[in-house]
Protein backbone atom coordinates (compact mmCIF):
# COMPACT_ATOMS: atom_id res chain seq x y z
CA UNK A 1 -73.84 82.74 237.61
CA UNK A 2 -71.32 81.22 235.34
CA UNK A 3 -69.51 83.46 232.78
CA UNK A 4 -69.38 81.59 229.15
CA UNK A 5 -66.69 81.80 226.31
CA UNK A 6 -66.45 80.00 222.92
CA UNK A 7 -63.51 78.65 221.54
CA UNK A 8 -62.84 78.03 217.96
CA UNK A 9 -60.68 75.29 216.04
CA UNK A 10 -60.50 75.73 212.46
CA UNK A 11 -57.81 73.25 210.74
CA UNK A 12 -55.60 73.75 207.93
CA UNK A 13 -54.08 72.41 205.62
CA UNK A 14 -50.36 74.37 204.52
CA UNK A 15 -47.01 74.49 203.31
CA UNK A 16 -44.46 75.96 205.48
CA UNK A 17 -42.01 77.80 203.00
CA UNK A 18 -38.87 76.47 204.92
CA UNK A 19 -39.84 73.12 202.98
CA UNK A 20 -39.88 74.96 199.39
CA UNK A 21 -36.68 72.60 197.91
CA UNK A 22 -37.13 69.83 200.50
CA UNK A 23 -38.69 67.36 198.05
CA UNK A 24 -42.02 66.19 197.91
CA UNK A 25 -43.87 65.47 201.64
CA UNK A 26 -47.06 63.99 200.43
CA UNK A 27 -48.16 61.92 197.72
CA UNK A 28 -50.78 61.86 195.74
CA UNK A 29 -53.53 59.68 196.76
CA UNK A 30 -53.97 56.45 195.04
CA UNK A 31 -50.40 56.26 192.92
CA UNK A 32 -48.65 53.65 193.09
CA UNK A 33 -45.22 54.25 195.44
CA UNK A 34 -42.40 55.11 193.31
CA UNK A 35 -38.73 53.54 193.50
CA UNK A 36 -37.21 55.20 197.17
CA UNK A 37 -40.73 56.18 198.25
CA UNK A 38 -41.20 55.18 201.99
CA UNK A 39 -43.05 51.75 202.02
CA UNK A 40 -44.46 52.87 205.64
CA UNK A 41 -44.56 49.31 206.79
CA UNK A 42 -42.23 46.71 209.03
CA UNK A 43 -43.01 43.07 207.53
CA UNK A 44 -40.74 41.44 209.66
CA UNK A 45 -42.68 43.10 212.65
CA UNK A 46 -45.99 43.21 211.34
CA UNK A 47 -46.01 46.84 211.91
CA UNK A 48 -47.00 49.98 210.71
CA UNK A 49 -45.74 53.66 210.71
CA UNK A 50 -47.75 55.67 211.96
CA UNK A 51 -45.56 58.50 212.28
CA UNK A 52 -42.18 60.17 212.06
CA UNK A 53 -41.81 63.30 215.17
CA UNK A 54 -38.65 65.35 215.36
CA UNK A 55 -37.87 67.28 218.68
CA UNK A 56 -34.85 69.20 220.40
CA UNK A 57 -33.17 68.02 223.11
CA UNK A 58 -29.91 67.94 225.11
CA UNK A 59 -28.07 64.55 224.91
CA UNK A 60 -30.21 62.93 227.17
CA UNK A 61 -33.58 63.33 226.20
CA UNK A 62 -36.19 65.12 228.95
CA UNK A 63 -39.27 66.73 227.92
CA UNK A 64 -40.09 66.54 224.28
CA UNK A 65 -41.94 69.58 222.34
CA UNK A 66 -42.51 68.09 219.25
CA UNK A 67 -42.18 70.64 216.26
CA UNK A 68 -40.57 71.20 212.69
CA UNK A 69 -39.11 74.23 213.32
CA UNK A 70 -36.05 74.96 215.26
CA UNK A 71 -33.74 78.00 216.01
CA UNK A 72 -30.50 77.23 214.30
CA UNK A 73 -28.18 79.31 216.73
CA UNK A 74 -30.01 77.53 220.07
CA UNK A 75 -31.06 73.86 218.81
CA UNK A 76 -28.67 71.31 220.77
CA UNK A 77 -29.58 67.78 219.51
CA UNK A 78 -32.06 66.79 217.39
CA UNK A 79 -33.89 63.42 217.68
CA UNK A 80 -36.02 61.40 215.66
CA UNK A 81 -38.88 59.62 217.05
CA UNK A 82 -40.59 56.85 214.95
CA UNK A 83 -44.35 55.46 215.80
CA UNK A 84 -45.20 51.70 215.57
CA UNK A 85 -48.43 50.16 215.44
CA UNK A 86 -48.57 45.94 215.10
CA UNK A 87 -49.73 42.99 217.16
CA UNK A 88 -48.21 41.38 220.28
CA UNK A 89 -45.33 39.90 218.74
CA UNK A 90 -45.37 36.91 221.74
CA UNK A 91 -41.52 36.82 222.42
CA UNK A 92 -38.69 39.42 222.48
CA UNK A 93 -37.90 40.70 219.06
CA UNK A 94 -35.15 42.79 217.86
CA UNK A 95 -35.02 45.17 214.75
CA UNK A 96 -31.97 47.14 213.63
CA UNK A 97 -32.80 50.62 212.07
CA UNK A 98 -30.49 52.86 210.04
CA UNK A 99 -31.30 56.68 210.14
CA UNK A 100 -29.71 58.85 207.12
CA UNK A 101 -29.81 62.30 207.12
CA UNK A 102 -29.63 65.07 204.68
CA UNK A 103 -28.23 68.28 205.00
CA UNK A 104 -29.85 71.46 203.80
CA UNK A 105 -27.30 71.49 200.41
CA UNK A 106 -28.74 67.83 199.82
CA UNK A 107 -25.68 65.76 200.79
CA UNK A 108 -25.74 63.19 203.56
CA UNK A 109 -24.21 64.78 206.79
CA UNK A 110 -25.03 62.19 209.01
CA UNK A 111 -25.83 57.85 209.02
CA UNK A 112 -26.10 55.23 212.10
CA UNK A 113 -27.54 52.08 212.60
CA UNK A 114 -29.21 50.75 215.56
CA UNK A 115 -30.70 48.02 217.38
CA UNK A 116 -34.01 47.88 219.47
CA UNK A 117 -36.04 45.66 220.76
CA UNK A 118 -39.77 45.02 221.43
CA UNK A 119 -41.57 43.14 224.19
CA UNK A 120 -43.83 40.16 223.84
CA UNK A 121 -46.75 41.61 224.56
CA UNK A 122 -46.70 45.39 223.24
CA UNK A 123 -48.97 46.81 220.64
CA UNK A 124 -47.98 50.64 219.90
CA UNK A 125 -44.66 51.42 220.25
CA UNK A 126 -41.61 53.85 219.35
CA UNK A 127 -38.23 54.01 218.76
CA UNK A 128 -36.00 57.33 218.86
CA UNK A 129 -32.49 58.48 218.32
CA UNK A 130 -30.69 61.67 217.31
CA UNK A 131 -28.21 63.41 216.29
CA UNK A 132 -26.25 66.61 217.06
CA UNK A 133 -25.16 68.25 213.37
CA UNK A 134 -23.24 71.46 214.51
CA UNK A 135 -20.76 73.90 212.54
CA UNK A 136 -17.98 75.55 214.72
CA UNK A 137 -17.33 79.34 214.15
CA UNK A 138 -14.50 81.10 216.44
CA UNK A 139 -15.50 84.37 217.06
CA UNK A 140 -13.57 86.90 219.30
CA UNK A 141 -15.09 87.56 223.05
CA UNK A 142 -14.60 91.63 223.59
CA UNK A 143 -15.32 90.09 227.39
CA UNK A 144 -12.67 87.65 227.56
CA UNK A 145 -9.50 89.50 228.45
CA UNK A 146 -5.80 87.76 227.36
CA UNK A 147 -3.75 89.01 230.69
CA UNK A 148 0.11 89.70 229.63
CA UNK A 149 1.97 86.59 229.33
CA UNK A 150 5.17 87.92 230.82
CA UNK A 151 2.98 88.60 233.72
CA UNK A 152 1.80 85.55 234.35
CA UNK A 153 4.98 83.95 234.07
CA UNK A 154 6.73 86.57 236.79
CA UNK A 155 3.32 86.04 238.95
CA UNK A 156 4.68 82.17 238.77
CA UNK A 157 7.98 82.70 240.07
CA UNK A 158 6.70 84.86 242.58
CA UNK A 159 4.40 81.57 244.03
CA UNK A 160 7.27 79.28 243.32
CA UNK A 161 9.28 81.58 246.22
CA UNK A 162 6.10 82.13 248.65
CA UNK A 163 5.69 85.62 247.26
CA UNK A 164 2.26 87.58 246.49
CA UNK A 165 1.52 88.15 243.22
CA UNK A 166 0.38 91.17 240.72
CA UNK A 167 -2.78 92.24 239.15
CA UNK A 168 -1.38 91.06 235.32
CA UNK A 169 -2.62 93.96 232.43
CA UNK A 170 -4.79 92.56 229.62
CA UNK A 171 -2.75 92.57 226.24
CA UNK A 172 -5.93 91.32 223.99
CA UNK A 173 -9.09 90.00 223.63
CA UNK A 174 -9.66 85.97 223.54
CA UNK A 175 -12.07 83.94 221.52
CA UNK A 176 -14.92 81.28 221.85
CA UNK A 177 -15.88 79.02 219.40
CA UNK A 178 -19.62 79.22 218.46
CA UNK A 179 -21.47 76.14 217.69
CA UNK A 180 -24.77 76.55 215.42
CA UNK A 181 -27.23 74.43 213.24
CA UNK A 182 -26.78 75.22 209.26
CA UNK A 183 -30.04 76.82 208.02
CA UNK A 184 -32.50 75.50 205.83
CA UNK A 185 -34.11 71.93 205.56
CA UNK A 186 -33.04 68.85 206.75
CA UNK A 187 -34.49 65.74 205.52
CA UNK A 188 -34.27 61.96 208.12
CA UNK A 189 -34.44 58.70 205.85
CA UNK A 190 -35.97 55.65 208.22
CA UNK A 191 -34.71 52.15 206.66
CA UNK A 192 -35.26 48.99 208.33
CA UNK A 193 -34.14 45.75 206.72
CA UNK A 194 -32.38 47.98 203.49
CA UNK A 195 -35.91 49.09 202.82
CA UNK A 196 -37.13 52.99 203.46
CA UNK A 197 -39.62 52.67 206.21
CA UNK A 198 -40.37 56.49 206.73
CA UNK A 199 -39.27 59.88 205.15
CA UNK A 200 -39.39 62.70 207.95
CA UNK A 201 -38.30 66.42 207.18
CA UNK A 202 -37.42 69.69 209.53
CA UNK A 203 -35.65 72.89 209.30
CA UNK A 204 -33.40 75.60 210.92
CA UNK A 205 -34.37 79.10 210.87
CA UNK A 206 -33.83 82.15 212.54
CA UNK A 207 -36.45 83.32 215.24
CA UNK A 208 -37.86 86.20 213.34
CA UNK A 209 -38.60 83.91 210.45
CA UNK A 210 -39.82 81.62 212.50
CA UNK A 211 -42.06 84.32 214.80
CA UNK A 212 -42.72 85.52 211.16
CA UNK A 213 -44.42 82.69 209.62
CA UNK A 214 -46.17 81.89 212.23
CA UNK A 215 -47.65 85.75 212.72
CA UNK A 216 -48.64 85.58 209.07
CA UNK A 217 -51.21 82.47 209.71
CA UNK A 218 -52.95 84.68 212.77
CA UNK A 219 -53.69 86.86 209.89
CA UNK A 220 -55.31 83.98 207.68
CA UNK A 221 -58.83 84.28 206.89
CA UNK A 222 -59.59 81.77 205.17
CA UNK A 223 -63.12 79.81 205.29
CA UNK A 224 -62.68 76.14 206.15
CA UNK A 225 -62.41 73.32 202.68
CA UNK A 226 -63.65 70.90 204.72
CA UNK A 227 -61.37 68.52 202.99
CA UNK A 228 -57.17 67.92 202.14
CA UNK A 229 -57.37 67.67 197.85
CA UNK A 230 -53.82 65.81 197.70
CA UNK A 231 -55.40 62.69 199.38
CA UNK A 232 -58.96 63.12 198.37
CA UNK A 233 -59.96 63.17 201.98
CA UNK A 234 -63.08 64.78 203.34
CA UNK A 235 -63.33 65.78 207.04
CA UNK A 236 -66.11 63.87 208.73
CA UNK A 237 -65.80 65.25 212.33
CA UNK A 238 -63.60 67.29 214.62
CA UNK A 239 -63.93 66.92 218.37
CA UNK A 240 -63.13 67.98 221.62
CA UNK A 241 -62.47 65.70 225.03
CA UNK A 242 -60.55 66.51 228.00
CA UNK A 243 -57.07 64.42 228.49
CA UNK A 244 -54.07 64.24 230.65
CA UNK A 245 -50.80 64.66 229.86
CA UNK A 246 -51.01 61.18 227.22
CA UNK A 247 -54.11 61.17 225.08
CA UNK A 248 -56.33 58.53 226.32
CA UNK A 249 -57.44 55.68 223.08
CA UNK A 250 -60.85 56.40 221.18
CA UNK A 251 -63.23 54.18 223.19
CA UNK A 252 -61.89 56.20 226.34
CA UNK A 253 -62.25 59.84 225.19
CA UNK A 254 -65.66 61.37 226.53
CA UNK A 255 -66.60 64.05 223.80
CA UNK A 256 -67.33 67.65 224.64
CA UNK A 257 -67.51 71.24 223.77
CA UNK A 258 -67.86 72.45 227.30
CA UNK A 259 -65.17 72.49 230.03
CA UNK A 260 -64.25 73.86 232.98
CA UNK A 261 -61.33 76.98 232.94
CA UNK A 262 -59.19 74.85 235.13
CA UNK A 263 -58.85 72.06 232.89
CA UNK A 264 -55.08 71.19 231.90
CA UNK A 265 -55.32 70.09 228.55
CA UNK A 266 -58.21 69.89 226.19
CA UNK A 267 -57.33 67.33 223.31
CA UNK A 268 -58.73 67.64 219.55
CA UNK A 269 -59.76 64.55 217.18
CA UNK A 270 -59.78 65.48 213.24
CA UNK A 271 -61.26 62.16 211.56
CA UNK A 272 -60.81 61.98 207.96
CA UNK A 273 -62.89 59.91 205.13
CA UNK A 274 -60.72 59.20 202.64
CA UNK A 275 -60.07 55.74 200.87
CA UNK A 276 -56.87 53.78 200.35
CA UNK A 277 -54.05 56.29 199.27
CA UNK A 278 -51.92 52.80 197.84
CA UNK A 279 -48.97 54.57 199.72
CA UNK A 280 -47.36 55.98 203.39
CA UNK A 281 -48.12 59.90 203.13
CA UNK A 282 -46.51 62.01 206.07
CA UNK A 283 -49.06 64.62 207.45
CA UNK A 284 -47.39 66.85 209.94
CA UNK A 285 -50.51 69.46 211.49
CA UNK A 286 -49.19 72.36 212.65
CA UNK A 287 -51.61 73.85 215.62
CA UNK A 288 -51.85 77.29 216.76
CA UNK A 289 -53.73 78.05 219.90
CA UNK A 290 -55.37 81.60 220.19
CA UNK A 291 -57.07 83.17 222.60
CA UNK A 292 -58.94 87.06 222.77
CA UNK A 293 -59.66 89.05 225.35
CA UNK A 294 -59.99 92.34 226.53
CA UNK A 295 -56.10 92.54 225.66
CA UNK A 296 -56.85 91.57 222.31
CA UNK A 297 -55.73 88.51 220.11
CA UNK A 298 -52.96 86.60 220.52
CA UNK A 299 -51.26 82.89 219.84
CA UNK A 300 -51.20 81.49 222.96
CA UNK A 301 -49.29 77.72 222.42
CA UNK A 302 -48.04 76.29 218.94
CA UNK A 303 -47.89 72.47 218.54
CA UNK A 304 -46.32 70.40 215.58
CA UNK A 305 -48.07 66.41 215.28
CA UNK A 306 -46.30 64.73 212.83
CA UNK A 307 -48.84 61.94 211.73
CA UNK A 308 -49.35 60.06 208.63
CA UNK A 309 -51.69 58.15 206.26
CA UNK A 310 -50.56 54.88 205.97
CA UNK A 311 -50.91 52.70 202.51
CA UNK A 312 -53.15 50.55 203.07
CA UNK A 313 -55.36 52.37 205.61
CA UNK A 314 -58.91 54.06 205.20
CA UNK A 315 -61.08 56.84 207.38
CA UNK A 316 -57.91 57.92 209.49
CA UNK A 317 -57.87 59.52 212.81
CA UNK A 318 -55.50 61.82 213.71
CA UNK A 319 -55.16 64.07 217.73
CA UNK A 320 -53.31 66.15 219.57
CA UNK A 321 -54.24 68.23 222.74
CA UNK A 322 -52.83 71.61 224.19
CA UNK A 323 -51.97 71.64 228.09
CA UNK A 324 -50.57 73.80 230.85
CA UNK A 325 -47.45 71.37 231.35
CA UNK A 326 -45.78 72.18 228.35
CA UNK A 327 -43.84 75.74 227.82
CA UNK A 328 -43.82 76.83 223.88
CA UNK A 329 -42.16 79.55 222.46
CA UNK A 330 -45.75 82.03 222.80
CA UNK A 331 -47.42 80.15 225.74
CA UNK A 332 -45.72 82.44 228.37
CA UNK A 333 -46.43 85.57 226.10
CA UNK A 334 -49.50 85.12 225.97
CA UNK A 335 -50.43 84.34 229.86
CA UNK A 336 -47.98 87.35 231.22
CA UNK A 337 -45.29 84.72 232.64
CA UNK A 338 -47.87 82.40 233.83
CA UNK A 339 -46.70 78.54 232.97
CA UNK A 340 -49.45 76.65 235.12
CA UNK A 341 -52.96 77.18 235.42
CA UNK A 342 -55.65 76.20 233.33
CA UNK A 343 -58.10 77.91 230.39
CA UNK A 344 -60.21 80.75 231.85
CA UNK A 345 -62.95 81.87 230.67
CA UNK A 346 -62.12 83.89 227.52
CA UNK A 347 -62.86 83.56 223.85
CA UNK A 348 -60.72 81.14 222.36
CA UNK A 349 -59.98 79.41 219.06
CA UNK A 350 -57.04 76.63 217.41
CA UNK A 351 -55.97 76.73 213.71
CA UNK A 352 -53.83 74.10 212.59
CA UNK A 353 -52.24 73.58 209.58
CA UNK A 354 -50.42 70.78 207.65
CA UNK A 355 -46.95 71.32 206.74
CA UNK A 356 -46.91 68.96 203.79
CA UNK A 357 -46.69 69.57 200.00
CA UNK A 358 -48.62 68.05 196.97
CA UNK A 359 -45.98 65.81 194.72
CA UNK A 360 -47.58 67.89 191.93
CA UNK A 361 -48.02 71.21 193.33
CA UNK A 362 -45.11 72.95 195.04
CA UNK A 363 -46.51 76.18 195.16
CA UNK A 364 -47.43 77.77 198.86
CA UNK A 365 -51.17 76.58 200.11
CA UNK A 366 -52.98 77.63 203.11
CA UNK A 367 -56.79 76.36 202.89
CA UNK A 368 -58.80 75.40 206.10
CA UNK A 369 -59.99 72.43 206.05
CA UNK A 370 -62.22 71.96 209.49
CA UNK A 371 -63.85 74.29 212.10
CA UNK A 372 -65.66 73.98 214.55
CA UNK A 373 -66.33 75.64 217.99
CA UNK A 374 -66.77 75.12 221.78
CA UNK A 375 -67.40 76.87 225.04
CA UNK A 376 -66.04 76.88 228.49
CA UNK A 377 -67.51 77.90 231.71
CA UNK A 378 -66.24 79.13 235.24
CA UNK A 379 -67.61 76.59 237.49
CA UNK A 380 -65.95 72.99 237.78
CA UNK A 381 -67.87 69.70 236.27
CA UNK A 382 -68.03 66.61 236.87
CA UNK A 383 -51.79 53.57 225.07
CA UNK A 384 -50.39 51.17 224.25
CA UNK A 385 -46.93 50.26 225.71
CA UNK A 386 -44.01 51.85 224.08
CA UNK A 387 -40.32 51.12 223.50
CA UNK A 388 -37.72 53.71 224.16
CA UNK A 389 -34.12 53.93 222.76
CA UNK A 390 -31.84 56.54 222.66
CA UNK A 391 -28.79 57.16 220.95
């Protein structure tokens, strides 16, 4: 006998309040784009933005956990990561991109230019570089202990003439210089050619605001809208397929609301009706993965997708799955120290929200805009290429 669970999704649409002086993050739909508004488009490639990611890193980019948020006292480098759609080109074509960043206070703290190159016959493709945008603080170490400098001079006389040397008293305590993000938003300009290809934005915060804001949407009640207002879109379906690690295209996705609890990553599809928005809108969904059990509710894996609505585009698609080969800040919380496995068979739901803002509304919004549901059972049952650069 196989034991059953249902899982919820419900998608919404938000503003996170680290954004609340960041500028506006999405237009509204049918305006004509304004002098410095992103274009979202490549004419020289043909291409089009389809998205603007952000993640941490060391200097030599591994694994990426894409997100918004990041702890300001931990975050090492951030990089930029920008999404290309356009046809096969048919030789080897280079592009130069300039990224300009803003700090927190507004001023630019940062500007590079790059080169890249696509291959004849790629489709999809990204480009990514970063930066590392650290303050210094010296601090004194109470565990770092100065040992007497007389000391240690008589201790080198002592080897200079073969003799042994002497435990040297501590006289003080030493420092270490601190190295830490400045809090509050940052905003990455994308320009390509001298024109503004993409606007991205993301912020430093401290981990109980961040644990904080996140806490607060568990607690959201809200009953799905069914639709996002700023870009007079109406949800026409949300669905469910298992994936692998990459998220297979449309044509290849098999469509479910059953799966086994061993499966590794169950992706979700949110397709929008909406018609031609006359400009690029960035629509980063936030997703929060929950499960409840007999331990009660909890958040089990947060994901950030940083998508957009290009200009010219109508009825977008936009995905994302959750997996067991990615580590987030609640997955091991919420599975006890478990990092591999699969999804047992427990009641489940994912709300996800979109950390964007309304050009004329910059007050705090939080409305659902899809649900829907699935269920998973005990027993088992039966893109394009991409261009990498770094900094």
């Amino acid at each position: 006998m196989h034991r059953l669970s249902s899982a919820l999704v419900a998608l919404l649409l938000g503003i996170s309040p680290g954004y609340a002086d960041s500028g506006p993050q999405i237009a509204q739909a049918r305006s004509a784009p304004g002098a410095g508004d992103p274009t979202g488009t490549i004419p020289a490639l043909r291409a089009t933005v389809t998205g603007l990611k952000f993640f941490e890193s060391p200097q030599q980019p591994a694994k990426r956990h894409y997100d918004d948020l990041f702890f300001y006292n931990a975050a090492r480098y951030i990089y930029w990561e920008l999404h290309l759609r356009h046809p096969a080109l048919g030789r080897q074509t280079s592009f130069t991109v300039e990224d300009v960043w803003y700090s927190p206070g507004g001023e630019v703290a940062y500007r590079a230019t790059r080169s890249f190159t696509l291959e004849p016959d790629w489709t999809e493709s990204f480009v990514y570089s970063g930066a590392r945008l650290v303050g210094t603080r010296t601090v004194e170490n109470p565990l770092a202990t100065i040992p007497d400098p007389s000391c240690l001079e008589r201790n080198r006389e002592r080897r200079s003439q073969n003799e042994p040397e002497v435990p040297c008293p501590g006289v003080g305590h030493g420092t270490v210089d601190i190295e830490r993000w400045r809090r509050g938003t940052y905003q990455v300009d994308i320009l390509v050619d001298k024109q503004k290809v993409a606007t991205g934005w993301f912020a430093m915060r401290v981990k109980e605001e961040i644990y904080g804001e996140v806490e607060g949407k568990t607690r959201d009640q809200a009953p799905p809208a069914g639709g996002i207002a700023a870009i007079e879109a109406r949800v026409a379906s949300l669905r469910f397929f298992e994936t692998g690690a990459d998220l297979p295209t449309q044509p290849e996705r098999r469509y479910a609301t059953r799966f086994p609890p061993r499966t590794r990553h169950i992706g979700w599809e949110l397709n929008l009706s909406h018609g031609v928005t006359r400009q690029w809108v960035p629509l980063p969904i936030e997703a929060l993965l929950y499960v409840s059990d007999a331990q009660g509710q909890q958040v089990m894996q947060r994901k950030v997708t940083q998508s957009a609505v290009p200009a010219a585009w109508r009825d977008t698609s936009h995905a994302d799955s959750f997996g067991w080969t990615m580590t987030t800040t609640f997955s091991v919380r919420a599975t006890g120290g478990r990092r591999d496995g699969g999804f047992q068979a427990r009641t489940g739901w994912i709300s996800t929200y979109s950390t964007a803002r309304s050009r004329a509304d910059r007050s705090r919004f939080a409305d659902p805009i899809a649900c829907s549901w699935g269920r998973g059972r005990d027993s088992a049952s039966g893109q394009g290429l991409k261009a990498d650069k770094k900094m």
